[in-house]
C-alpha atoms as a PDB file:
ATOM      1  CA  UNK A   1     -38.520 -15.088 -10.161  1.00  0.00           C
ATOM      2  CA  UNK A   2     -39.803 -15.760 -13.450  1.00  0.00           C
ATOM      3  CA  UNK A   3     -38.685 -19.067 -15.110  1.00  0.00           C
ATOM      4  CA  UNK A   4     -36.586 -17.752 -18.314  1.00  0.00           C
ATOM      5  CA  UNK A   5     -36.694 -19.076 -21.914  1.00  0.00           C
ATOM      6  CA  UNK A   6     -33.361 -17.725 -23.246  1.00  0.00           C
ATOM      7  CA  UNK A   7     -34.890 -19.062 -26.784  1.00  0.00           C
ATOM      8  CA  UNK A   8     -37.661 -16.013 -26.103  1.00  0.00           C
ATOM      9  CA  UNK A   9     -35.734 -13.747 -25.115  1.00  0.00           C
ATOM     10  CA  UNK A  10     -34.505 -10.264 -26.966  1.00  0.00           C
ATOM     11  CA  UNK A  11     -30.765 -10.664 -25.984  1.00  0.00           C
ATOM     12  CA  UNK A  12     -30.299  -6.938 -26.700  1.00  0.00           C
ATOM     13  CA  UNK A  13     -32.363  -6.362 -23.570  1.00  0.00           C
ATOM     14  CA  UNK A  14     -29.256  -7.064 -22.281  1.00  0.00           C
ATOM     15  CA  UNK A  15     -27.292  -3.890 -23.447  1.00  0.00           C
ATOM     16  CA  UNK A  16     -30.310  -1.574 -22.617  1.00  0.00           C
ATOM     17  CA  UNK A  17     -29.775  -2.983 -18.931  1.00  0.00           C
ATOM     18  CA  UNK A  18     -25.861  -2.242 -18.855  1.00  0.00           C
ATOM     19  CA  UNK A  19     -26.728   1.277 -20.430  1.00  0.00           C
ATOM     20  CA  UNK A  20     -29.178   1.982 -17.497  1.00  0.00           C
ATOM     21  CA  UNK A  21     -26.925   0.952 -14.678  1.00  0.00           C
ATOM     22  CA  UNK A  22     -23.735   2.434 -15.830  1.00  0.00           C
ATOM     23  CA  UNK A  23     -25.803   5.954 -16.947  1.00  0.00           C
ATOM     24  CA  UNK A  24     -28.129   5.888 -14.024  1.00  0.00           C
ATOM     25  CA  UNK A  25     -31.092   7.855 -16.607  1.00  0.00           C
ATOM     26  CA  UNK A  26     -33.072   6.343 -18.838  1.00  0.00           C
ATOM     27  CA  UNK A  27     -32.535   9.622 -21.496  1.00  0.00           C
ATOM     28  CA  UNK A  28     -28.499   8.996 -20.785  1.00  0.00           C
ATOM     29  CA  UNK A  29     -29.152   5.254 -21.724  1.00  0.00           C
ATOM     30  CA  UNK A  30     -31.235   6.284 -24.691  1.00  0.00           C
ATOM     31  CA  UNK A  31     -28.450   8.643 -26.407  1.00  0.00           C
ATOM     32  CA  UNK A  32     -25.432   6.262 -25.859  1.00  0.00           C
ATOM     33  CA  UNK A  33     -27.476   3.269 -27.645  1.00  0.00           C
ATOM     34  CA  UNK A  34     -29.014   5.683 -29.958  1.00  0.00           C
ATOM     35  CA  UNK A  35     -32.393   4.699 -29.123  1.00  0.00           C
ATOM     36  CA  UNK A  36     -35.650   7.190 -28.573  1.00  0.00           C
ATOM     37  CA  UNK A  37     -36.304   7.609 -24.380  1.00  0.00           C
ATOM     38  CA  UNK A  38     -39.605   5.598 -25.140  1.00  0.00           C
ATOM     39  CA  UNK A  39     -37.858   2.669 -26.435  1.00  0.00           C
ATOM     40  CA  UNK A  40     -35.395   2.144 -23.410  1.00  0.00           C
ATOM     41  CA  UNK A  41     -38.428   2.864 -20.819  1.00  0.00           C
ATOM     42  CA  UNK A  42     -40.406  -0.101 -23.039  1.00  0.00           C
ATOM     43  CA  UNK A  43     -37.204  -2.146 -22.609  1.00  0.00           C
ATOM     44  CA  UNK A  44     -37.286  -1.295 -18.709  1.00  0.00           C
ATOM     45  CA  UNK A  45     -40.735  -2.785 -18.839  1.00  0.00           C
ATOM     46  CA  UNK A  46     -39.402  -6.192 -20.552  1.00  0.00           C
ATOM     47  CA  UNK A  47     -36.428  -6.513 -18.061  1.00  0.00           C
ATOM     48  CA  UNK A  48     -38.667  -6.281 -15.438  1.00  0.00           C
ATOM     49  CA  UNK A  49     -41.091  -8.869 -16.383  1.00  0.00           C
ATOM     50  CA  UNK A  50     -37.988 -11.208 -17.501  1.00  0.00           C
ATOM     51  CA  UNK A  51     -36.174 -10.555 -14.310  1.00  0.00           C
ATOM     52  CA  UNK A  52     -39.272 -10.481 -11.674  1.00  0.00           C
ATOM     53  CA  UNK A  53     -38.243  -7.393 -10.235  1.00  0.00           C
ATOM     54  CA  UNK A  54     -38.143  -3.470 -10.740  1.00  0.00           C
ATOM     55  CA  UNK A  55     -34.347  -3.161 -10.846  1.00  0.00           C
ATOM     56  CA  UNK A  56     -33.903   0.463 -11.222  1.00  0.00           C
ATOM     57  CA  UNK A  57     -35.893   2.364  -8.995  1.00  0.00           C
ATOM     58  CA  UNK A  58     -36.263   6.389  -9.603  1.00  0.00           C
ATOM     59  CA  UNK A  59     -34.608   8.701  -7.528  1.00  0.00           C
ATOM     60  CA  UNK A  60     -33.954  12.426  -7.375  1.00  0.00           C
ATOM     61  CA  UNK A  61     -30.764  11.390  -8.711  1.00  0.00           C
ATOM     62  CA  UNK A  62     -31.980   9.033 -11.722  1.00  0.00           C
ATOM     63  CA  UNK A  63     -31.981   5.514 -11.711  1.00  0.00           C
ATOM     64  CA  UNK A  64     -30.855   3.154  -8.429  1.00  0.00           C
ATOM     65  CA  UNK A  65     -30.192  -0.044  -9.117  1.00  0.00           C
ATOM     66  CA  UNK A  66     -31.834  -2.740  -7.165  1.00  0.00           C
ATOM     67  CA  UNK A  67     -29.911  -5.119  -5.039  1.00  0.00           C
ATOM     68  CA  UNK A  68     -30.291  -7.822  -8.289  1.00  0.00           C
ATOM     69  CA  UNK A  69     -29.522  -5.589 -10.393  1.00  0.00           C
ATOM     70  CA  UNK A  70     -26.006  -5.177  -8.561  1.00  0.00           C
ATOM     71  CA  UNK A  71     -25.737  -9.048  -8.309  1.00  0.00           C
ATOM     72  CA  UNK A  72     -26.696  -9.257 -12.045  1.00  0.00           C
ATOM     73  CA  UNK A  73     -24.342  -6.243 -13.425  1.00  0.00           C
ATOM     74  CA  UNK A  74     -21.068  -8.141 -13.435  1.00  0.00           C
ATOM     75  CA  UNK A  75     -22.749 -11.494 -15.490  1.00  0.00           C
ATOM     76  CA  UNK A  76     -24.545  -9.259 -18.002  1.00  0.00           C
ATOM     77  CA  UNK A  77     -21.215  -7.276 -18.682  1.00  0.00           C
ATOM     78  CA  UNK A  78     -19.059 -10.427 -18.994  1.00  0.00           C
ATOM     79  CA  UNK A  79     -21.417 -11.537 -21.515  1.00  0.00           C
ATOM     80  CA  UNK A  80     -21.424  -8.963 -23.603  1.00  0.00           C
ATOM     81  CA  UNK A  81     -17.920  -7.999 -23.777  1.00  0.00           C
ATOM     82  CA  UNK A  82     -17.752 -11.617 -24.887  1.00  0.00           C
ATOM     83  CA  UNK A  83     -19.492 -11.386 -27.420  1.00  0.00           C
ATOM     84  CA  UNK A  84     -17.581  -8.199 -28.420  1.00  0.00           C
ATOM     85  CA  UNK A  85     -14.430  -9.815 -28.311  1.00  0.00           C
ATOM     86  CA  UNK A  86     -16.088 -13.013 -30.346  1.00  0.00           C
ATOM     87  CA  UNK A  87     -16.746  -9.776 -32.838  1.00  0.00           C
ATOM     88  CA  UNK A  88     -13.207  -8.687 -32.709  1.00  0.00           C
ATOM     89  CA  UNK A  89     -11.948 -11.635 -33.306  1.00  0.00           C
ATOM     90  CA  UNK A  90     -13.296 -12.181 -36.686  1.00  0.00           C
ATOM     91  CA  UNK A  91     -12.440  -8.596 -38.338  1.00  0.00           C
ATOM     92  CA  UNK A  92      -9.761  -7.272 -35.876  1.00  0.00           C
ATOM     93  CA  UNK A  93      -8.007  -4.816 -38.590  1.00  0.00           C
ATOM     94  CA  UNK A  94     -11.802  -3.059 -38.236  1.00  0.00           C
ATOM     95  CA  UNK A  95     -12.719  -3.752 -34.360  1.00  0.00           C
ATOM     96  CA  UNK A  96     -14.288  -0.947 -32.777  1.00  0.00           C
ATOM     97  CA  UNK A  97     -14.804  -0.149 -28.896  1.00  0.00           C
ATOM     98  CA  UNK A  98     -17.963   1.868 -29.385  1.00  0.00           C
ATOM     99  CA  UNK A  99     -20.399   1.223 -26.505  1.00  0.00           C
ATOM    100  CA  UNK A 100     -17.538   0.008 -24.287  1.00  0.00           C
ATOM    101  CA  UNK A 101     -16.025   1.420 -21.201  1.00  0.00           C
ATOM    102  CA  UNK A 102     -13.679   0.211 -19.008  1.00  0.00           C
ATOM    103  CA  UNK A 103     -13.493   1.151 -15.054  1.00  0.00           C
ATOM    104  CA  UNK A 104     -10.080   2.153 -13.570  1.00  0.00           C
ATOM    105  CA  UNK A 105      -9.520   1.822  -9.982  1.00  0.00           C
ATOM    106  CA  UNK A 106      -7.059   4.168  -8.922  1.00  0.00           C
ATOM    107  CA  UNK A 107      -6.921   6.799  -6.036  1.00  0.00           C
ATOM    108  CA  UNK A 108      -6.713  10.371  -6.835  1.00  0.00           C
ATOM    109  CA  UNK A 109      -3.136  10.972  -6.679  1.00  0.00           C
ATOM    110  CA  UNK A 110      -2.540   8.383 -10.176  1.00  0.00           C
ATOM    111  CA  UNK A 111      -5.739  10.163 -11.390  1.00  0.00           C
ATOM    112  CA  UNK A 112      -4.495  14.049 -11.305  1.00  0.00           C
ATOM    113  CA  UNK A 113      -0.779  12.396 -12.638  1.00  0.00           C
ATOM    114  CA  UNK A 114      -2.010  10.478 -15.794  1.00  0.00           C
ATOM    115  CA  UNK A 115      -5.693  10.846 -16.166  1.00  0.00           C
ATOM    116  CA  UNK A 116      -5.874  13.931 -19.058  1.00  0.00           C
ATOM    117  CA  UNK A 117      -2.850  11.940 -20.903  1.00  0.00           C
ATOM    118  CA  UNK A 118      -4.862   8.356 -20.510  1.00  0.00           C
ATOM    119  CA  UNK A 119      -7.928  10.036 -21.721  1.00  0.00           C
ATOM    120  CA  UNK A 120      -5.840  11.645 -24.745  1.00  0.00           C
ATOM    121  CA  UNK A 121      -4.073   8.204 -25.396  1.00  0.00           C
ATOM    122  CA  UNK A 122      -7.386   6.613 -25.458  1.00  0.00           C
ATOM    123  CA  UNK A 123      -8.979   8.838 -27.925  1.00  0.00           C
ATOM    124  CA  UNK A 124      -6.634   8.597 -30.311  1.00  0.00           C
ATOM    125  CA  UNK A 125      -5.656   5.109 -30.095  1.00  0.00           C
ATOM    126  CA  UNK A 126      -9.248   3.195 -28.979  1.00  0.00           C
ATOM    127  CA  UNK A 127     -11.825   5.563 -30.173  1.00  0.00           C
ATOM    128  CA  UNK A 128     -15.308   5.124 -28.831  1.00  0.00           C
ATOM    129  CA  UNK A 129     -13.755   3.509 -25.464  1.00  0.00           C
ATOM    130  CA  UNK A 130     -15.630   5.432 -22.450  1.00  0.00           C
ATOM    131  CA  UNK A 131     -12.929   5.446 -19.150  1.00  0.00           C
ATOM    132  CA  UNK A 132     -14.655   5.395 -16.173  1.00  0.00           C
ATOM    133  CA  UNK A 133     -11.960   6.294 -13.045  1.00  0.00           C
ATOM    134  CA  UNK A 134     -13.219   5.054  -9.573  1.00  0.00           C
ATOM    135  CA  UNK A 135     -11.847   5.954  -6.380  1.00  0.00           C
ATOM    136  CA  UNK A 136     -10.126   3.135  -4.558  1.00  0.00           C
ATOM    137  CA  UNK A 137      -7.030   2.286  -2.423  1.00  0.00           C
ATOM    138  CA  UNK A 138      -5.143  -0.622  -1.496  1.00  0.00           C
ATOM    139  CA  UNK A 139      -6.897  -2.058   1.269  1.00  0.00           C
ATOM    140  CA  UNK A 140      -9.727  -2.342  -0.978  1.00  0.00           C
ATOM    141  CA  UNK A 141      -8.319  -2.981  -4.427  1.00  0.00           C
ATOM    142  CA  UNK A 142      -8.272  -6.836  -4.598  1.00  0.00           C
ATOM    143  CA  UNK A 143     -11.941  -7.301  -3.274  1.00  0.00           C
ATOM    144  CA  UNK A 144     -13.073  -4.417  -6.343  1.00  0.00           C
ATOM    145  CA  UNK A 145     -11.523  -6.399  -8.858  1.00  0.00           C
ATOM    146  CA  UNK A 146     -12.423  -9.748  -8.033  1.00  0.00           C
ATOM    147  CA  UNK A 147     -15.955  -8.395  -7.756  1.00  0.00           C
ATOM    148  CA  UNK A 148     -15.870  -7.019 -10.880  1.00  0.00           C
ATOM    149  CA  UNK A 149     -16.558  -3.710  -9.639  1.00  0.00           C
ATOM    150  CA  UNK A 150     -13.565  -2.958 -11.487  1.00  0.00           C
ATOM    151  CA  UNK A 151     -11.656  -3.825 -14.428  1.00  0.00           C
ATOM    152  CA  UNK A 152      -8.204  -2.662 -14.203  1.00  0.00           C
ATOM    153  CA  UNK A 153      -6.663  -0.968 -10.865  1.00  0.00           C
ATOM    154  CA  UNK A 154      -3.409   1.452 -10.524  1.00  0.00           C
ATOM    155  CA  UNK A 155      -2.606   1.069  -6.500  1.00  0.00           C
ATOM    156  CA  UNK A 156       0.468   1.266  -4.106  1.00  0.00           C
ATOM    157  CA  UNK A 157      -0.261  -2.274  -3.623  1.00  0.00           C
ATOM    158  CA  UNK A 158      -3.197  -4.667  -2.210  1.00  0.00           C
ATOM    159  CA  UNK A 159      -2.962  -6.633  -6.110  1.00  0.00           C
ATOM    160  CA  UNK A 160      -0.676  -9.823  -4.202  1.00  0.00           C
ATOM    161  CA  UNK A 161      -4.324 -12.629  -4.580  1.00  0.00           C
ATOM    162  CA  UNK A 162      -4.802 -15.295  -6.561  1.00  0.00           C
ATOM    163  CA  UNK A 163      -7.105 -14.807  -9.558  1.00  0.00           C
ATOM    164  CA  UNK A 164      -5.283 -11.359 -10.129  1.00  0.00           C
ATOM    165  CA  UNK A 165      -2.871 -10.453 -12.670  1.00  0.00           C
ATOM    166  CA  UNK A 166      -0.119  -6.989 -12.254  1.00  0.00           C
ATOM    167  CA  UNK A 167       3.033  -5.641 -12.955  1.00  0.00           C
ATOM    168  CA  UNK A 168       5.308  -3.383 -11.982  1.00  0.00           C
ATOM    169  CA  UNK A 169       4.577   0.655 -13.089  1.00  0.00           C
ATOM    170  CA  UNK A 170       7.386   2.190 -11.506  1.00  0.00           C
ATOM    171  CA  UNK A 171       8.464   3.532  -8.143  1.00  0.00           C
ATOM    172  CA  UNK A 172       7.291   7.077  -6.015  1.00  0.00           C
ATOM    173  CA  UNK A 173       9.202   8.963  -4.100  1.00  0.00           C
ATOM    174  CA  UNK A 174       7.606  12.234  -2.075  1.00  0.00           C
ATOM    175  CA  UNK A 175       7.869  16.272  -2.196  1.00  0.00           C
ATOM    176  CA  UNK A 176       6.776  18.584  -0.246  1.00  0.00           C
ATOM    177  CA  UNK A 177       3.783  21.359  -1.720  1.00  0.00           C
ATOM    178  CA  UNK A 178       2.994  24.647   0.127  1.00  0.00           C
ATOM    179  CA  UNK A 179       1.680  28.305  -1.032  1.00  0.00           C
ATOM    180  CA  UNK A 180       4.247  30.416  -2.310  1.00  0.00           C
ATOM    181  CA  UNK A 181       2.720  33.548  -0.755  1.00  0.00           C
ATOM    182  CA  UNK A 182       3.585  31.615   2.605  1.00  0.00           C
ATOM    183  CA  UNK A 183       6.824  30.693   2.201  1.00  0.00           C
ATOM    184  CA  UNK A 184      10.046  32.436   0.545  1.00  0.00           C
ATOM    185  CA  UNK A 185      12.256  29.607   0.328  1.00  0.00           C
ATOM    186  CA  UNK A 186      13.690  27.212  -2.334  1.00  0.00           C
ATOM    187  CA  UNK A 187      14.247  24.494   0.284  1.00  0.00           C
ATOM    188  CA  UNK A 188      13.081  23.011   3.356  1.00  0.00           C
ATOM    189  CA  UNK A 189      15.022  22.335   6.428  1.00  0.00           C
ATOM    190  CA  UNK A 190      14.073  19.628   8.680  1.00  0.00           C
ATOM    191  CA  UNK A 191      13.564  21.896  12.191  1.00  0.00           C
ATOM    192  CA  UNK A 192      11.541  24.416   9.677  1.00  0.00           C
ATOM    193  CA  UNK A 193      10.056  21.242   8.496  1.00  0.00           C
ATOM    194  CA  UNK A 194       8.888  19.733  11.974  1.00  0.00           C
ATOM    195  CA  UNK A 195       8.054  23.114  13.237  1.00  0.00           C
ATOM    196  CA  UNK A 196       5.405  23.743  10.382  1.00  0.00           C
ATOM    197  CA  UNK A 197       1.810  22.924  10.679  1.00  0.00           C
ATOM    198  CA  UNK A 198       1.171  19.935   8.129  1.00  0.00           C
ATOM    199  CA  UNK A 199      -1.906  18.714   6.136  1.00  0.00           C
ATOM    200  CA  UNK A 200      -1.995  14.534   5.959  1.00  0.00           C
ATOM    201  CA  UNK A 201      -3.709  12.712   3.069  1.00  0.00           C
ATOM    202  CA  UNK A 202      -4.450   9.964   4.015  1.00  0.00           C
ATOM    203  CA  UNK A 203      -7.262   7.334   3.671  1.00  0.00           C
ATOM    204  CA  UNK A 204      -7.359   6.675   7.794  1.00  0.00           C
ATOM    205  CA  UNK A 205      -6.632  10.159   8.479  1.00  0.00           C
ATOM    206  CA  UNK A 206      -4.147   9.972  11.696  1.00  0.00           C
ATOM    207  CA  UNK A 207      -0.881   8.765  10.834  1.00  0.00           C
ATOM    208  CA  UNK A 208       1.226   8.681   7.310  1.00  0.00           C
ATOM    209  CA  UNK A 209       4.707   7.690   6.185  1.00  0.00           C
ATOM    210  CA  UNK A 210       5.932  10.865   7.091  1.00  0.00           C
ATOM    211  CA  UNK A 211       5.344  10.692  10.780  1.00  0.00           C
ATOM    212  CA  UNK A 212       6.473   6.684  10.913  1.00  0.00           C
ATOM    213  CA  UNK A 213      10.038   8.447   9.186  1.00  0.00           C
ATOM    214  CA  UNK A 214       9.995  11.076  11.864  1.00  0.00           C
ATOM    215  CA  UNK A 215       9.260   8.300  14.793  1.00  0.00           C
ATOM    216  CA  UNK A 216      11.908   6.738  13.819  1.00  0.00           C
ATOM    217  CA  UNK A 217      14.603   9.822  14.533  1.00  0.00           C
ATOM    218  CA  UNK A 218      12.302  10.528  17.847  1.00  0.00           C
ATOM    219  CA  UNK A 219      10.398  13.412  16.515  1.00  0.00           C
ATOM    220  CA  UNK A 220       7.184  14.384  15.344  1.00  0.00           C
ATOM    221  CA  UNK A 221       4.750  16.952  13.781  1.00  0.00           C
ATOM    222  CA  UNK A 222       1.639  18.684  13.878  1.00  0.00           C
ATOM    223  CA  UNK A 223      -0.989  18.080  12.254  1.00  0.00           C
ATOM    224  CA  UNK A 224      -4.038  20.362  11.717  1.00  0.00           C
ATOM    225  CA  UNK A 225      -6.280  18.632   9.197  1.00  0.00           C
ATOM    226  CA  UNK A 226      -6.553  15.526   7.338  1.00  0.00           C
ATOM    227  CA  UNK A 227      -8.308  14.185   4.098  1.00  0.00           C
ATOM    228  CA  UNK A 228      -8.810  11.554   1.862  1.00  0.00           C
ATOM    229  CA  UNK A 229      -8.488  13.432  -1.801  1.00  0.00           C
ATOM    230  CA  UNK A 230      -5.225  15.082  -2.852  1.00  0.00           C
ATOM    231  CA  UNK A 231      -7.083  17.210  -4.916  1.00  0.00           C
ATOM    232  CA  UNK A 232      -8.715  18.798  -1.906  1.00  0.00           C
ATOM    233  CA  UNK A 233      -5.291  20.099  -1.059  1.00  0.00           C
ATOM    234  CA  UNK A 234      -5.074  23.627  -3.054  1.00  0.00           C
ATOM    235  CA  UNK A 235      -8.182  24.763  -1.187  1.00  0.00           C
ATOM    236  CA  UNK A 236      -6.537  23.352   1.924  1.00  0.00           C
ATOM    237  CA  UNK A 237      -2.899  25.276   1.671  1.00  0.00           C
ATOM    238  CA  UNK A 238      -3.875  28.380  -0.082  1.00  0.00           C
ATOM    239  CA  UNK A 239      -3.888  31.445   2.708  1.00  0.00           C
ATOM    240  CA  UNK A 240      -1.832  28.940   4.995  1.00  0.00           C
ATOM    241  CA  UNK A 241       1.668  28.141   6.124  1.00  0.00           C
ATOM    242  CA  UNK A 242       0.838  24.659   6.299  1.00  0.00           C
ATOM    243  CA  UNK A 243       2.829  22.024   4.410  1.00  0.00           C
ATOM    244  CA  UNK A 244       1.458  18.958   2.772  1.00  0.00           C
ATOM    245  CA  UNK A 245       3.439  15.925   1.946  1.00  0.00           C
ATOM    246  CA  UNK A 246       2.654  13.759  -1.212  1.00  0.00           C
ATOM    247  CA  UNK A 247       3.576  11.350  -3.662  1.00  0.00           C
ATOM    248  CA  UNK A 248       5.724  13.088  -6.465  1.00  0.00           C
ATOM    249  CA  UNK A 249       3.626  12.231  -9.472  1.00  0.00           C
ATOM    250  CA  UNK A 250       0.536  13.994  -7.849  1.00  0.00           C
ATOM    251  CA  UNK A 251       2.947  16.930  -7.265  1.00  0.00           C
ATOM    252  CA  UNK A 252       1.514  17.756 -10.733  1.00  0.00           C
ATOM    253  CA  UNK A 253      -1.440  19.383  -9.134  1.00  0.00           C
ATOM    254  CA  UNK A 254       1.157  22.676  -7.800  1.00  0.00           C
ATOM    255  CA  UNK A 255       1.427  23.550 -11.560  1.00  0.00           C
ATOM    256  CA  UNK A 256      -2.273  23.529 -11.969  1.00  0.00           C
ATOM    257  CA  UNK A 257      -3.253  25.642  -9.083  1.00  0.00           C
ATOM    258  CA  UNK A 258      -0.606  28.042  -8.365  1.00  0.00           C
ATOM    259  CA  UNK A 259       0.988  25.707  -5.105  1.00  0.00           C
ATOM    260  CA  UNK A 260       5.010  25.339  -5.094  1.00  0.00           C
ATOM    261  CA  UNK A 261       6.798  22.037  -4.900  1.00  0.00           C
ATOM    262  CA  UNK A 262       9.714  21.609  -2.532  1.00  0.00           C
ATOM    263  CA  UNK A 263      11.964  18.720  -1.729  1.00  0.00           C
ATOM    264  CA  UNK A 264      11.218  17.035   1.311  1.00  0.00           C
ATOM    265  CA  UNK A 265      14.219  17.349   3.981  1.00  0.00           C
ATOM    266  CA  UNK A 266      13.097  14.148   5.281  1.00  0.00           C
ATOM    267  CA  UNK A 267      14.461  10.605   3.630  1.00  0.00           C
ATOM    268  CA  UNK A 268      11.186   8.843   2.901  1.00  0.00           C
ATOM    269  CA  UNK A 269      11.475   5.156   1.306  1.00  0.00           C
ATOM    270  CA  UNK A 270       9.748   5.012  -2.088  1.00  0.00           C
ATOM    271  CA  UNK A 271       6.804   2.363  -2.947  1.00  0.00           C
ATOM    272  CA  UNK A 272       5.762   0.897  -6.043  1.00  0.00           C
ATOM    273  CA  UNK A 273       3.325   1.524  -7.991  1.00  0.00           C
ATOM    274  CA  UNK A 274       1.518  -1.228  -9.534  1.00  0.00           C
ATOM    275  CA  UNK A 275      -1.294  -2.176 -12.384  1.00  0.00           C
ATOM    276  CA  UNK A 276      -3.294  -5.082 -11.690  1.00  0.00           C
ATOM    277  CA  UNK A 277      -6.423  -6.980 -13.493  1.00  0.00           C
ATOM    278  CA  UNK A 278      -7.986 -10.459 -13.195  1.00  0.00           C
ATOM    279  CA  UNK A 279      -6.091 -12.750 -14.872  1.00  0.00           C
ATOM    280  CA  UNK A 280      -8.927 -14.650 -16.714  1.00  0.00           C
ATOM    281  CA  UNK A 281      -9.617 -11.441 -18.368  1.00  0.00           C
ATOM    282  CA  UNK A 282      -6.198 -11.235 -19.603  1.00  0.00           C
ATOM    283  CA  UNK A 283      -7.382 -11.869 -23.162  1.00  0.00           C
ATOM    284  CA  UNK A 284     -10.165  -9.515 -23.062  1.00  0.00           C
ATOM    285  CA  UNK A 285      -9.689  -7.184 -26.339  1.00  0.00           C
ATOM    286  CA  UNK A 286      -9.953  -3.988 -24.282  1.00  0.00           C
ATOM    287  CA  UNK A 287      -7.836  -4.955 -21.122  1.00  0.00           C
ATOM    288  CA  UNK A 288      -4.925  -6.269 -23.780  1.00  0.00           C
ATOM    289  CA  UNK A 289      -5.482  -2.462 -25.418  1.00  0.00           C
ATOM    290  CA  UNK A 290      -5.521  -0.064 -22.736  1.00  0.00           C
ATOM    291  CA  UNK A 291      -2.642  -1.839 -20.320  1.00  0.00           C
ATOM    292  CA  UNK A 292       0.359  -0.309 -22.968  1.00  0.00           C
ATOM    293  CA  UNK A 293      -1.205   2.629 -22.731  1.00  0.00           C
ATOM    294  CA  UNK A 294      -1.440   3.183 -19.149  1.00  0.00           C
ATOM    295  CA  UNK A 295       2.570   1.909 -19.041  1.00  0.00           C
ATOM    296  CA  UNK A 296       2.801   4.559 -21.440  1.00  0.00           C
ATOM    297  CA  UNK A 297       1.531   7.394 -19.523  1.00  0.00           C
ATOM    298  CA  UNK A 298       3.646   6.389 -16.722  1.00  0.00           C
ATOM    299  CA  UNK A 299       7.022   6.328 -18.364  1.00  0.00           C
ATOM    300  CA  UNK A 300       6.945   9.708 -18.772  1.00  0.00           C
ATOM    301  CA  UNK A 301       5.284  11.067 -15.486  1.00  0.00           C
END
């Protein structure tokens, strides 16, 4: 690697290499930093020679970063949103959040239940903030912060390290969703319940709190099909008797797609949901924004 001269160095090279790896296209990069297509390609060319290495390589998809370019994301970022804050600081009454974006860890569930209010919130209150959502789930939330893959997380837990910062959302507690076509009832019974064919969400795919609850009172369902996305599920149940048991805030999607919520017959234990960050970015002019507004959002899910 080239030996670097931060004296000689164009530090806005810098934001021409965030643009790239968060847009993946050079003509992407180009319209969010206002720049001509030829201007970011000639600041490609400078990275490269600064850096020793190509790191964005052209694909039929756009731009892939290299494997430096991955290692040298999360420093370049916590640089420049530095130096944004450091801008903030010193006219706050006027601070802007154009050419920032924050990335929200959060499964899909939290996504279908708050995402159009969080992006409405955001508008209105932090104009010029891009949200970027990222699928993620508990068993991988802590290692996605603290690799600053992300910068904030909603998750059922996972958030209990050290170096990370959370509180407390609120508490979920299930329904049941099914087509309406299907079924002609305002309630479930348990034996209609158990005798149903079921669709699981679930990130592993075999086994969910519903059948631990039903092991418990020595019984246990059928299942026909499994996935990992919630929002999967209206193509799932439409046409089909089957039943699918979720978290009550993603019950949201029935209203959308034509599905009907019922109460599930079976006493499931709630969990909490819970917002997390790393704690030395507590300060951080954009994490300090958006947190009351996600809290918001929540309140009145």
């Amino acid at each position: 690697m080239n030996k670097i001269d931060i004296a000689k160095t164009d530090l806005n090279l810098l934001k021409v290499f965030e643009a790239l790896y968060e847009e993946g296209s050079a003509s992407r990069a180009a319209t969010r930093l206002a720049l001509t297509q030829s201007a970011v390609s000639a600041a490609l060319k400078r990275l490269r020679d600064v850096y020793g290495d190509p790191l964005f390589q052209r694909t039929g998809r756009g731009l892939a970063p290299t494997l430096l370019a991955h290692q040298l994301k999360p420093a370049v970022s916590e640089a420049l949103n530095k130096i944004r804050q450091s801008l903030a600081m010193v006219s706050p009454s006027e601070r802007s959040f154009e050419g920032r974006s924050v990335t929200i860890g959060l499964s899909d569930d939290f996504e279908i239940a708050i995402g159009s209010r969080l992006i409405e919130r955001v508008a209105y209150t932090l104009p010029g903030l891009r949200l970027v959502f990222r699928q993620t789930h508990s068993q991988m939330v802590a290692d996605a912060l603290a690799g600053r893959r992300l910068d904030l997380a909603i998750s059922s837990g996972g958030l209990a390290r050290s170096g990370l910062s959370r509180c407390l959302l609120g508490e979920a507690s299930y329904a049941c969703v099914v087509d309406p076509e299907r079924w002609v009832t305002a309630a479930l019974d348990i034996e209609g319940f158990v005798s149903a064919e079921h669709i699981l969400v679930s990130s592993g795919g075999f086994v969910g709190i519903v059948d631990e609850a039903l092991a418990e009172r020595g019984m246990s369902r059928r299942v026909v099909a499994a996935t990992t996305h919630f929002a999967a599920l209206p193509y799932l149940l439409k046409g089909t008797s089957a039943i699918a048991t979720i978290p009550s805030h993603a019950a949201a999607i029935a209203a959308l797609t034509g599905l009907q919520v019922l109460p599930s017959p079976l006493a499931l234990r709630t969990f909490p949901i819970e917002m997390g960050w790393r704690t030395a970015d507590g300060n951080d002019a954009v994490i300090q924004a958006i947190r009351p507004l996600v809290e918001e959002c929540f309140s009145s899910t």
